[in-house]
Protein backbone atom coordinates (compact mmCIF):
# COMPACT_ATOMS: atom_id res chain seq x y z
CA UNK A 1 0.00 0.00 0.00
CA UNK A 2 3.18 2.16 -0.05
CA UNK A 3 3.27 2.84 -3.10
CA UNK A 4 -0.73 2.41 -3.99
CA UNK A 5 -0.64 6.40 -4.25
CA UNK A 6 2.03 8.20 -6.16
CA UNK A 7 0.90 11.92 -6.25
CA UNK A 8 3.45 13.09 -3.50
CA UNK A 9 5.81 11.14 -3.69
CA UNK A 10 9.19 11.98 -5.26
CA UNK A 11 11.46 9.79 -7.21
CA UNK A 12 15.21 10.98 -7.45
CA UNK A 13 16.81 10.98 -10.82
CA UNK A 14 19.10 13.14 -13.18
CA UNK A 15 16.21 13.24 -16.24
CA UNK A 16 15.56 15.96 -18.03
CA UNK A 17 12.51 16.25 -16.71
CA UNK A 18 14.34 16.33 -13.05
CA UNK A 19 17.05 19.27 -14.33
CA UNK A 20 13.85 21.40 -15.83
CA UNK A 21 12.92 24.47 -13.55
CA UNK A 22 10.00 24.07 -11.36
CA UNK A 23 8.71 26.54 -12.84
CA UNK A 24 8.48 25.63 -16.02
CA UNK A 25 6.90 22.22 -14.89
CA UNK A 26 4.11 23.68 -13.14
CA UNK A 27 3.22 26.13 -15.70
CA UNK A 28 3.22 23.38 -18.48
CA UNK A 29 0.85 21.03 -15.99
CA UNK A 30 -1.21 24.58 -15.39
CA UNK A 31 -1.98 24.76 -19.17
CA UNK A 32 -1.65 20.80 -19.73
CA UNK A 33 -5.12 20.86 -17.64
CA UNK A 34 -6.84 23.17 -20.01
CA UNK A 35 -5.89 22.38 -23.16
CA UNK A 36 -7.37 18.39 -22.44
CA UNK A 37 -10.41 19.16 -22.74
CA UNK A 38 -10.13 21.53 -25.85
CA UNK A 39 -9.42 17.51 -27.57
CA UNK A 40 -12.04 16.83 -29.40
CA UNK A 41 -10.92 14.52 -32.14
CA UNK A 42 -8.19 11.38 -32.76
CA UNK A 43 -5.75 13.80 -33.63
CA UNK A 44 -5.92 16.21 -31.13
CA UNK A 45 -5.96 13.27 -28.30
CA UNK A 46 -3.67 11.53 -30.12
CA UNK A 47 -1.39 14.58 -29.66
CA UNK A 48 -2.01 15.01 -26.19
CA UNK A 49 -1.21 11.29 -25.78
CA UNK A 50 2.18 10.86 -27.45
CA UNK A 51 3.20 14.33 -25.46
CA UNK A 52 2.43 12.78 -21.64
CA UNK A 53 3.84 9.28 -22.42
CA UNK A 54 7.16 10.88 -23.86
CA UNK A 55 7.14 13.29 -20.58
CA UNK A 56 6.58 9.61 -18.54
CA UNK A 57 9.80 8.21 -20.82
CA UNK A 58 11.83 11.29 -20.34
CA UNK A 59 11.34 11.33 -16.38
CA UNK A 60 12.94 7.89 -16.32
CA UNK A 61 10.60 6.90 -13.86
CA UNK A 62 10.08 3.03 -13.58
CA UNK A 63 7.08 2.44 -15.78
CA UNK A 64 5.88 -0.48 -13.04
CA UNK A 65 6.43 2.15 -10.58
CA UNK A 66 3.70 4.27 -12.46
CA UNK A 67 1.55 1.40 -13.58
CA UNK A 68 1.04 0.15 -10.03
CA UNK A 69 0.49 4.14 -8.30
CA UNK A 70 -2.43 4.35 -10.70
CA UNK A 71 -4.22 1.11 -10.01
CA UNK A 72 -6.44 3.35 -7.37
CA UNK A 73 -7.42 5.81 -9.70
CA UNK A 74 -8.47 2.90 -12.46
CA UNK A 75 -11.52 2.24 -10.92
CA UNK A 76 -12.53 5.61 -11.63
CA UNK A 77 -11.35 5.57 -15.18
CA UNK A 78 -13.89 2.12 -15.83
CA UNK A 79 -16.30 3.63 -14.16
CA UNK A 80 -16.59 7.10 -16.16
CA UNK A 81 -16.22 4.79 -19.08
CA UNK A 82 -19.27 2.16 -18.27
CA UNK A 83 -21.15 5.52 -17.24
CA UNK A 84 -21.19 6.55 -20.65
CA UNK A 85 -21.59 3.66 -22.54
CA UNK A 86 -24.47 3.23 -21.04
CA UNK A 87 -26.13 6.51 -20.33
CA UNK A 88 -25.45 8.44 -23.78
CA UNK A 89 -28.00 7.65 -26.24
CA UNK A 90 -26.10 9.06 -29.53
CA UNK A 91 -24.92 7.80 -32.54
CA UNK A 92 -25.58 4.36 -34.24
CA UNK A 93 -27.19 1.50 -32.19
CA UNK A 94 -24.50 -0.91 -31.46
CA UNK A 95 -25.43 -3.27 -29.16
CA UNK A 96 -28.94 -3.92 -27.74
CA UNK A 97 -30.50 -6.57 -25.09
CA UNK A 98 -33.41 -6.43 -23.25
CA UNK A 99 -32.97 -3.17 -21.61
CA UNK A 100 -28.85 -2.69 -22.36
CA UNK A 101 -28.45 -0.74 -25.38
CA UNK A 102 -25.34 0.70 -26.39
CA UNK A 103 -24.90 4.14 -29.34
CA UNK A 104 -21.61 4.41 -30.83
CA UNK A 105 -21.91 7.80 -29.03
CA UNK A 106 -21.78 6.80 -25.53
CA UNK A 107 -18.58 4.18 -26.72
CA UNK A 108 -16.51 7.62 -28.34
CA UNK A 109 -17.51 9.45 -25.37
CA UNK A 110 -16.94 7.39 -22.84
CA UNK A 111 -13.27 6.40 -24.03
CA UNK A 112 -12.77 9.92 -24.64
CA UNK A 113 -13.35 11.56 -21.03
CA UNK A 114 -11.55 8.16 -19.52
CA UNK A 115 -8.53 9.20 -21.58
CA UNK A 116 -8.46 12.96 -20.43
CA UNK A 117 -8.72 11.39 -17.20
CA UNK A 118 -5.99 9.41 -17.23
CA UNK A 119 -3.78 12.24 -19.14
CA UNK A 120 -4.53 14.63 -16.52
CA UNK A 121 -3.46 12.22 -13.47
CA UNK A 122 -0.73 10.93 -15.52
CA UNK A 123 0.61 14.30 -16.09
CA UNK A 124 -0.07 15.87 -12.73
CA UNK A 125 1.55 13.36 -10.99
CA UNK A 126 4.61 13.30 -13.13
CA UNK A 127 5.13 16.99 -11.50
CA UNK A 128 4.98 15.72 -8.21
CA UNK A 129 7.41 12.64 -9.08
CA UNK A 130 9.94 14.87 -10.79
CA UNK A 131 9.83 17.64 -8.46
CA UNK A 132 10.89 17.93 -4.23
CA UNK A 133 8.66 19.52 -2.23
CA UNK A 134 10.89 21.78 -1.59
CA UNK A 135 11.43 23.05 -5.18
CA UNK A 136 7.31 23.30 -5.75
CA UNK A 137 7.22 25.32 -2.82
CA UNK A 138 9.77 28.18 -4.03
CA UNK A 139 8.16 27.50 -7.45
CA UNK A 140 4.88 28.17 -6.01
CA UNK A 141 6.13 31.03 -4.07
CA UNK A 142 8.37 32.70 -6.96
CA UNK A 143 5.08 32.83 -9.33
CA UNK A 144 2.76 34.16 -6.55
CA UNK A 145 5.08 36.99 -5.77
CA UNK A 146 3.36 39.59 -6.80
CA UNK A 147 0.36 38.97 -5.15
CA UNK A 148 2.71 40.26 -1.52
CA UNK A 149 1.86 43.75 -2.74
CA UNK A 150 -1.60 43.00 -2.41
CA UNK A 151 -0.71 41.81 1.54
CA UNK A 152 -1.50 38.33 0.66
CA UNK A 153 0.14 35.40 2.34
CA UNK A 154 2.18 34.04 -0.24
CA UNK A 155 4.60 31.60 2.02
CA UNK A 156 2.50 30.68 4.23
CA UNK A 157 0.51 29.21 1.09
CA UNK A 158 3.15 27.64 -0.80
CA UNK A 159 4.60 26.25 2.56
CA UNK A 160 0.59 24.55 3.46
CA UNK A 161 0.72 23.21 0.09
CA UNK A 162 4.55 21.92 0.58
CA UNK A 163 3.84 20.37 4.14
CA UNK A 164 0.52 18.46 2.07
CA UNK A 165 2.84 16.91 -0.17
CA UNK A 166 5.38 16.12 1.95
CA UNK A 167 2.60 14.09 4.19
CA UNK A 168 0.67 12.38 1.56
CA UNK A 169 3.05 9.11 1.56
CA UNK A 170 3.51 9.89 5.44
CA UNK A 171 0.02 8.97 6.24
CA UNK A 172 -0.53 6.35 3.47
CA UNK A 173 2.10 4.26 5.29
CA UNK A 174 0.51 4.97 8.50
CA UNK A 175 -2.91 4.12 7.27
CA UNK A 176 -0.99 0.77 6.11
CA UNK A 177 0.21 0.22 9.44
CA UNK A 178 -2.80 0.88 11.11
CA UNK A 179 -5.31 -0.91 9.04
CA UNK A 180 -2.81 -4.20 9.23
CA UNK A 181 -2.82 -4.08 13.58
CA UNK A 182 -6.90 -3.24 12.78
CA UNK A 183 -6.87 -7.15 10.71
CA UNK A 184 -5.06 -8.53 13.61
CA UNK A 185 -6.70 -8.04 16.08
CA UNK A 186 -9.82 -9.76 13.65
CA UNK A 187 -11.07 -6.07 11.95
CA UNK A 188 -12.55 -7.10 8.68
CA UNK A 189 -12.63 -4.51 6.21
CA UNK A 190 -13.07 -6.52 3.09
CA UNK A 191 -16.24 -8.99 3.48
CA UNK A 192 -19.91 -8.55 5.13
CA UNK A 193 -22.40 -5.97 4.80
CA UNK A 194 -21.23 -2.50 3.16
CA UNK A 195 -22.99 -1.02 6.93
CA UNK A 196 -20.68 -3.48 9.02
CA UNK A 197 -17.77 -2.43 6.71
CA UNK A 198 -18.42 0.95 7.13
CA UNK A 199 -18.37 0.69 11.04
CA UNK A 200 -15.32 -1.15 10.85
CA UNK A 201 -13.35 1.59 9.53
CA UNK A 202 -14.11 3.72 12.35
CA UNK A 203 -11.12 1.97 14.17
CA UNK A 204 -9.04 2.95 11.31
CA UNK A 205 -9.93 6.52 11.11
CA UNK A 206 -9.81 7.56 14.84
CA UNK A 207 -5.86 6.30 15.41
CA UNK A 208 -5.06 7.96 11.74
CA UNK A 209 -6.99 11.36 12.93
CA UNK A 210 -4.97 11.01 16.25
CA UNK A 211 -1.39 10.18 14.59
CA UNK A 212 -1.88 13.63 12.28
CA UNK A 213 -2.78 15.58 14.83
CA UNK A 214 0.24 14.69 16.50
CA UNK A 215 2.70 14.46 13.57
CA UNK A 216 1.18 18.61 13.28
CA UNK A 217 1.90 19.01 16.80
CA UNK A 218 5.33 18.14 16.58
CA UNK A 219 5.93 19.82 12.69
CA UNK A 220 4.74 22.91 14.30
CA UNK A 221 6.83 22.82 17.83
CA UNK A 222 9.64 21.80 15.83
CA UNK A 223 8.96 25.54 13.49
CA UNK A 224 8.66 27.49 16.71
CA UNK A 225 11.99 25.98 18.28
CA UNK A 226 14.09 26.82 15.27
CA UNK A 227 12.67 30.57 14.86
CA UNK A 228 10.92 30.54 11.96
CA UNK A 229 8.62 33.87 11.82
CA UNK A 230 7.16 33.23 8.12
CA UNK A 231 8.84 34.73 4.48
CA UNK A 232 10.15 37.62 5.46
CA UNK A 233 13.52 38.02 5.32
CA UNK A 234 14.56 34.39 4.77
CA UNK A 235 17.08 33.49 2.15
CA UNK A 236 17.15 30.31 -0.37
CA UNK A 237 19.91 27.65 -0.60
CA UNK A 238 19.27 26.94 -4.22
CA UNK A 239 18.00 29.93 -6.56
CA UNK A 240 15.44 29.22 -9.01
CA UNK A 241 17.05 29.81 -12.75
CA UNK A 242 15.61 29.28 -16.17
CA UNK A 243 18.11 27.66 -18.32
CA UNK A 244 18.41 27.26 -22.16
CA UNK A 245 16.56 23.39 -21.97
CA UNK A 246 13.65 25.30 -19.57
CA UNK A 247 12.83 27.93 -22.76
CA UNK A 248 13.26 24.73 -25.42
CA UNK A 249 10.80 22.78 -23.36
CA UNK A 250 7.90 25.92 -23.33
CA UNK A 251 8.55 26.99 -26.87
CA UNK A 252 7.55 23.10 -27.93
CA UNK A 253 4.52 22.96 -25.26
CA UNK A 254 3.40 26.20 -27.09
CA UNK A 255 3.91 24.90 -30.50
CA UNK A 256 1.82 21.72 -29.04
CA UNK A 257 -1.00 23.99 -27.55
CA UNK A 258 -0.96 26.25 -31.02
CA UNK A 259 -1.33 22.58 -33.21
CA UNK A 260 -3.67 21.82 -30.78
CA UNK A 261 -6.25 25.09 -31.39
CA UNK A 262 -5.83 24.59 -35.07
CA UNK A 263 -6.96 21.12 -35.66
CA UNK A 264 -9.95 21.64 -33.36
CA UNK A 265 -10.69 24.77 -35.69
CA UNK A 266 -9.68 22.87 -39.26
């Protein structure tokens, strides 16, 4: 269960993805997210495709590794798809018995939102497995900076969303732990009613509620003890820079996003 959830966690590696500012990767997932659903034909998702499975090759990050972190979110992805096929009444009559029918709309459209799906969690969690914490949150912080002039607590957002990611993993293991001393001690959470399964993760929630309270406790007496007083005035160890392979990389997402508006207009 480790590894059932990869948003969060980071992989180390000398990729080019790795090397490319932080910047540059969160403004290319910013877009990435709009420009899906502007697809609306095999080229244009075909496109969109090829470009997040060559950013998954370039990363260098074990394809099993990826495979097996999105096993939670396939559900989902059949789901949306079944949905579909069977609620969208378009197109040609395919299929039909007794009172299943299936339209050659509800197949297109149904394969077509599972595949933005996947493309947007493929993609978004490529940032997170190319990418420390650490960098997001100076990325985060570097492209919010102008909002300080409006008094707005720039730091103190990047660092909530920095601490989130950093705990993600943190609490999936201790949800593993937990939910294994739950089974033996006879805590079934797999068979019986959905009611008595419901109940039984009640034992699992209250010690996981209790352990991140706690781990916050600690994170935040730990802050206090070293001084830290918030953004102002604190220095970086590593300076964000934008190097030759960072402009390369936005120039062909551009070009992408450009082919992208003309075949949905042509």
């Amino acid at each position: 269960m480790n590894n059932a959830l990869i948003i969060g966690q980071y992989v180390p590696g000398n990729s080019i993805v790795h090397r490319l500012d932080p910047r540059t990767k969160i403004t290319i997932v910013f877009f990435f997210v709009f420009i899906v659903f502007l697809a609306n034909n095999v080229p244009s998702y075909s496109l969109l495709t090829v470009f997040a499975l060559l950013c998954m090759f370039a990363s260098r990050v074990p394809i099993r590794f990826v495979a097996k972190g999105l096993i939670p979110v396939w559900f989902l992805i059949v789901f949306t798809f079944i949905l579909h096929l069977f609620v969208t009444k378009e197109g040609t009559l395919l299929f039909d018995f007794w009172f299943i029918e299936i339209y050659s709309g509800g197949l297109i459209q149904g394969f077509a939102i599972s595949l933005r799906f996947f493309l947007l969690i493929l993609v978004t969690s490529l940032l997170t497995l190319t990418t420390t914490p650490i960098e997001i949150t100076d990325a985060v912080e570097d492209m919010l900076h102008p909002l300080k002039k409006m008094k707005f607590p720039v730091h103190e957002l990047a660092l909530m969303m920095s601490i989130s990611l950093r705990f993600i993993p943190t609490l999936m293991q201790e949800t593993d732990k937990i939910s294994r001393a739950q089974a033996s001690r006879g805590v079934d959470f797999r068979t019986g009613p959905i009611k008595d399964r419901v109940m039984a993760v009640i034992p699992l929630l209250v010690p996981l509620f209790v352990s991140a309270f706690k781990r916050a406790e600690e994170l935040a007496m730990a802050m206090e003890a070293r001084g830290y007083q918030g953004g102002e005035g604190r220095s970086k160890l590593r300076e964000l820079k934008i190097g030759p392979m960072d402009i390369s990389i936005m120039v062909g997402f551009a070009l992408i996003v450009i082919a992208l508006f003309l075949i949905r207009i042509y």
